[in-house]
C-alpha atoms as a PDB file:
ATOM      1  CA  UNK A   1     -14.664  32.520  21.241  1.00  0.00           C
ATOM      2  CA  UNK A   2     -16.948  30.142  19.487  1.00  0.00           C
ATOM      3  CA  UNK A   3     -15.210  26.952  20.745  1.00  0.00           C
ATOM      4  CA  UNK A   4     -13.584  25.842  23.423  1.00  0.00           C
ATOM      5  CA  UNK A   5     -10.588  22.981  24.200  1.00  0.00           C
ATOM      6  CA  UNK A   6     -10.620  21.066  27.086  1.00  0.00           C
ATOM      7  CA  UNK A   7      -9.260  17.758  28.460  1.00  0.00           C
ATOM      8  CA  UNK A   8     -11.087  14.814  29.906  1.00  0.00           C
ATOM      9  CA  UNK A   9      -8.096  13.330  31.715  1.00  0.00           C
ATOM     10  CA  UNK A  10      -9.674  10.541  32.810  1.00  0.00           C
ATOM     11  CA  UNK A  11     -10.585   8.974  28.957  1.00  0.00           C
ATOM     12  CA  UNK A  12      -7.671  10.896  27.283  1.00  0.00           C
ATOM     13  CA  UNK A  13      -9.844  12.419  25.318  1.00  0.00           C
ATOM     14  CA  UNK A  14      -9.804  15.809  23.957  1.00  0.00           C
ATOM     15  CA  UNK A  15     -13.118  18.019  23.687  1.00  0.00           C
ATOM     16  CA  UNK A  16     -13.856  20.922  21.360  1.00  0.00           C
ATOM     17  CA  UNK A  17     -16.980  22.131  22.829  1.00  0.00           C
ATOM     18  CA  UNK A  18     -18.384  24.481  19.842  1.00  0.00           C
ATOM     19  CA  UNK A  19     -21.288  26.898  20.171  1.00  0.00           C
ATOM     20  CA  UNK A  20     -22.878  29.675  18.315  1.00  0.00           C
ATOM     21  CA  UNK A  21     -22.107  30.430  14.532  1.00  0.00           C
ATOM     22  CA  UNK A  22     -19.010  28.894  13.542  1.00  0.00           C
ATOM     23  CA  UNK A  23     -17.135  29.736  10.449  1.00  0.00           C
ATOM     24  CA  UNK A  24     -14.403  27.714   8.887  1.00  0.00           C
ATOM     25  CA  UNK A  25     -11.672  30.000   9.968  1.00  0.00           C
ATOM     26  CA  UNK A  26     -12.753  29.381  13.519  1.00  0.00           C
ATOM     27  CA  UNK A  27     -13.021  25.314  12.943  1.00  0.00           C
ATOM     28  CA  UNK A  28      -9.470  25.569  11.464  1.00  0.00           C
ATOM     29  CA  UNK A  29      -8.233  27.506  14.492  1.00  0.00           C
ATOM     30  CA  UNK A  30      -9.831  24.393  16.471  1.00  0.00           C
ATOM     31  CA  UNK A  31      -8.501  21.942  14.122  1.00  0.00           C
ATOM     32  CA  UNK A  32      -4.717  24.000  14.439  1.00  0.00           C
ATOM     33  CA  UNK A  33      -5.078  24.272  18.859  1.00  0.00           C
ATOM     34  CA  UNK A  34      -5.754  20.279  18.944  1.00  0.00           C
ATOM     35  CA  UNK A  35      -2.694  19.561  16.465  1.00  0.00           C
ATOM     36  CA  UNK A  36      -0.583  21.164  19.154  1.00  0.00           C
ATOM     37  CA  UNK A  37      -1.919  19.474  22.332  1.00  0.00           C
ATOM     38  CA  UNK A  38      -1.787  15.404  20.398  1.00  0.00           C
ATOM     39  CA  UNK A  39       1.399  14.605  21.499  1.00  0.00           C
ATOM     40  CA  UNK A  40      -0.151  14.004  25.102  1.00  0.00           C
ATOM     41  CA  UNK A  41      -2.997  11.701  24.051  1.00  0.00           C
ATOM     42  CA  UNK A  42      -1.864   8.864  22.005  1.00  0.00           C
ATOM     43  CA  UNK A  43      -3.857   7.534  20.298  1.00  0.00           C
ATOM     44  CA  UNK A  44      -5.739  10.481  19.501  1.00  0.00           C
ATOM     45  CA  UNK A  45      -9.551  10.505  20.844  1.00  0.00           C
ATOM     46  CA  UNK A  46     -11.706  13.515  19.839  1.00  0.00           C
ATOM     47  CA  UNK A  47     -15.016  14.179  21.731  1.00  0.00           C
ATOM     48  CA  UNK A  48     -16.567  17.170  18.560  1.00  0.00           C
ATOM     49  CA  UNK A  49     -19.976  18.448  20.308  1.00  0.00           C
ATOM     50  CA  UNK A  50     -21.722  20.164  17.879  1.00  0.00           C
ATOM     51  CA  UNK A  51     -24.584  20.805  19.693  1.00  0.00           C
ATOM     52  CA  UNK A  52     -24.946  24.295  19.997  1.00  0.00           C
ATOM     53  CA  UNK A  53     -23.461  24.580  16.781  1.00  0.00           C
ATOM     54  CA  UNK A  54     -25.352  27.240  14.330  1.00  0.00           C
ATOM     55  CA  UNK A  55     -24.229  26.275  11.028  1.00  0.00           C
ATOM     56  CA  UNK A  56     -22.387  29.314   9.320  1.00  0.00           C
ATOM     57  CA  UNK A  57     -20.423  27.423   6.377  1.00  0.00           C
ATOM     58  CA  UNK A  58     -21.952  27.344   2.943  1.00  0.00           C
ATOM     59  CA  UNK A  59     -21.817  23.895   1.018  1.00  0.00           C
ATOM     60  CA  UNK A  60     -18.480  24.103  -0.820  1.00  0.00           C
ATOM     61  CA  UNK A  61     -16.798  25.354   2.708  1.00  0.00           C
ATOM     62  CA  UNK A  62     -18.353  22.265   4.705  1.00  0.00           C
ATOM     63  CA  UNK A  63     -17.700  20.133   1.917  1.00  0.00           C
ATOM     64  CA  UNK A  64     -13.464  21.126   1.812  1.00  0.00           C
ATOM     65  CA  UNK A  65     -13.510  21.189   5.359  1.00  0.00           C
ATOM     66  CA  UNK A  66     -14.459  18.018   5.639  1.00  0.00           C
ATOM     67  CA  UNK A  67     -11.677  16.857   3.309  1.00  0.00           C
ATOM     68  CA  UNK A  68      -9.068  18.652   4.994  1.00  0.00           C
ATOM     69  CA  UNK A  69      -9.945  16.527   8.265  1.00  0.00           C
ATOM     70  CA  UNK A  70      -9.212  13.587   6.282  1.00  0.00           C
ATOM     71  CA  UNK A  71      -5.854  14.579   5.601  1.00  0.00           C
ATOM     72  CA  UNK A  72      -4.578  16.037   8.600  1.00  0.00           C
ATOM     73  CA  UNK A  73      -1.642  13.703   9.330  1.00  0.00           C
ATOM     74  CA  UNK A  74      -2.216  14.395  13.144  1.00  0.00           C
ATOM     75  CA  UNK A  75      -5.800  12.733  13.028  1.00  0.00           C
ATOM     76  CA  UNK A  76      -4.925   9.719  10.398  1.00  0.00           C
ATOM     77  CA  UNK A  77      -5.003   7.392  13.160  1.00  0.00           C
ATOM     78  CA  UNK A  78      -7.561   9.075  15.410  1.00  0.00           C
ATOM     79  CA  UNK A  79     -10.841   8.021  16.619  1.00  0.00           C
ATOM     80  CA  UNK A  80     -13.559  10.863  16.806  1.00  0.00           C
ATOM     81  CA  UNK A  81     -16.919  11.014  18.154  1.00  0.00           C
ATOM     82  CA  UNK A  82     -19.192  13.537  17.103  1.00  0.00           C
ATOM     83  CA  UNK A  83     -21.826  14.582  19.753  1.00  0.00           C
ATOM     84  CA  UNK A  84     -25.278  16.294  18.040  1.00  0.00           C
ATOM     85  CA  UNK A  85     -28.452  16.558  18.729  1.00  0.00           C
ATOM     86  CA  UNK A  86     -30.696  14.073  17.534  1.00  0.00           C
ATOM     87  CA  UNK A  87     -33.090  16.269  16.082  1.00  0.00           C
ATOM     88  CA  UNK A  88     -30.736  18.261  14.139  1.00  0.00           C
ATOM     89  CA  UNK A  89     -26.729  17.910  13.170  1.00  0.00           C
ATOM     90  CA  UNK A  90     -25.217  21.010  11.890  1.00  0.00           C
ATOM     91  CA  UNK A  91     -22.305  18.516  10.855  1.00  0.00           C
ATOM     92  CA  UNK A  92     -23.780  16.153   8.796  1.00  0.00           C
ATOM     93  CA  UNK A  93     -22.455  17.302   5.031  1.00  0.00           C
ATOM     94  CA  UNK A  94     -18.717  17.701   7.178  1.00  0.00           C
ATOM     95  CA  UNK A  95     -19.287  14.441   8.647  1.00  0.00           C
ATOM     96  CA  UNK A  96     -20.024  12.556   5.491  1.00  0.00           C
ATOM     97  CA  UNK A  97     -17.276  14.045   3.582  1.00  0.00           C
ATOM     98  CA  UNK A  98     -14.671  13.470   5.843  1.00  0.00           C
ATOM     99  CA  UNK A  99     -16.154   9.851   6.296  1.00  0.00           C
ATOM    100  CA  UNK A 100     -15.484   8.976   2.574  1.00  0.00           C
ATOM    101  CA  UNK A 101     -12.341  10.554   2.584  1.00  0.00           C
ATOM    102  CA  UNK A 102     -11.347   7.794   5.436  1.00  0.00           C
ATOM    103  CA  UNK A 103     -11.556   9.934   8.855  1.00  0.00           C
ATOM    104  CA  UNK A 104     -12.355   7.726  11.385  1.00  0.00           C
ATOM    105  CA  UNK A 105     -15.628   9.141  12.920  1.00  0.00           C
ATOM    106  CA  UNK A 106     -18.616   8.264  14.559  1.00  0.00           C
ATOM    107  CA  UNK A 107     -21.648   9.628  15.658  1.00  0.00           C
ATOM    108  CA  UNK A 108     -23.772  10.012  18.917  1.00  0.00           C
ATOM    109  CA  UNK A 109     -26.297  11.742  20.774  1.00  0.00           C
ATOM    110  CA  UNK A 110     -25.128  10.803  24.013  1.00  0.00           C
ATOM    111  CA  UNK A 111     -21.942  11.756  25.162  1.00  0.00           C
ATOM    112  CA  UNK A 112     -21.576   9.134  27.509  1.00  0.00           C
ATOM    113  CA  UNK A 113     -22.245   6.630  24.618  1.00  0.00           C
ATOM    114  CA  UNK A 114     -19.490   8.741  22.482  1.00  0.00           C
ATOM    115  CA  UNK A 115     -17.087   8.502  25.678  1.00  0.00           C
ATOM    116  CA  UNK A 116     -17.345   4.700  26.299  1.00  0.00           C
ATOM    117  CA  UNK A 117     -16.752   4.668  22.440  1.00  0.00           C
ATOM    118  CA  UNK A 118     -13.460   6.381  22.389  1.00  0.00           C
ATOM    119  CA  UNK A 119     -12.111   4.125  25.692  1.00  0.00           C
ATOM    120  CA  UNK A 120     -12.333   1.366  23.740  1.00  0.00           C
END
């Protein structure tokens, strides 16, 4: 599995750890798995790291995924940090179209800088 879902119980935050190639059926399996567990974290906080991420979407995928975060009901009120490495996000063209499409998102390097932004 090229992601995995875990819970940091003590920020209510959920995780998607991704690594290796991804491809947009396996981000919209992510996407599906966290839809079912937001009912226990309200608000919604989403820890993304993309750091091991090798970037298997063309354009035109990254650019609908990134719209389709926008309008997943389940994240309209969400706050989500995006953890990448400094040097190199595989998310950027995702992370600026969901941006402009009004998804809530931020970005770090750190994720104990992307934690103490989702307590907040």
């Amino acid at each position: 599995m090229t992601y995995k879902i875990e819970n940091i119980k003590e920020n209510d935050v959920i995780c998607v750890r991704y690594s290796c190639g991804v491809t947009m059926n396996e981000r919209m399996a992510a996407v599906h798995e966290v839809c079912t567990k937001k009912d226990r974290f309200k608000p919604l906080r989403l820890l993304i790291d993309v750091r091991q991420v090798k970037q298997k979407m063309n354009q035109l995928e990254q650019e609908v995924f990134g719209k389709y975060l926008a309008s997943v009901e389940e994240f309209k009120t969400a706050m989500v940090a995006v953890l990448s490495e400094a040097s190199c996000n595989p998310n950027t063209l995702i992370n600026k179209v969901s941006v402009q499409a009004g998804y809530n998102l931020m970005e770090f390097n750190s994720e104990q800088d992307a934690l103490v932004w989702l307590k907040q």
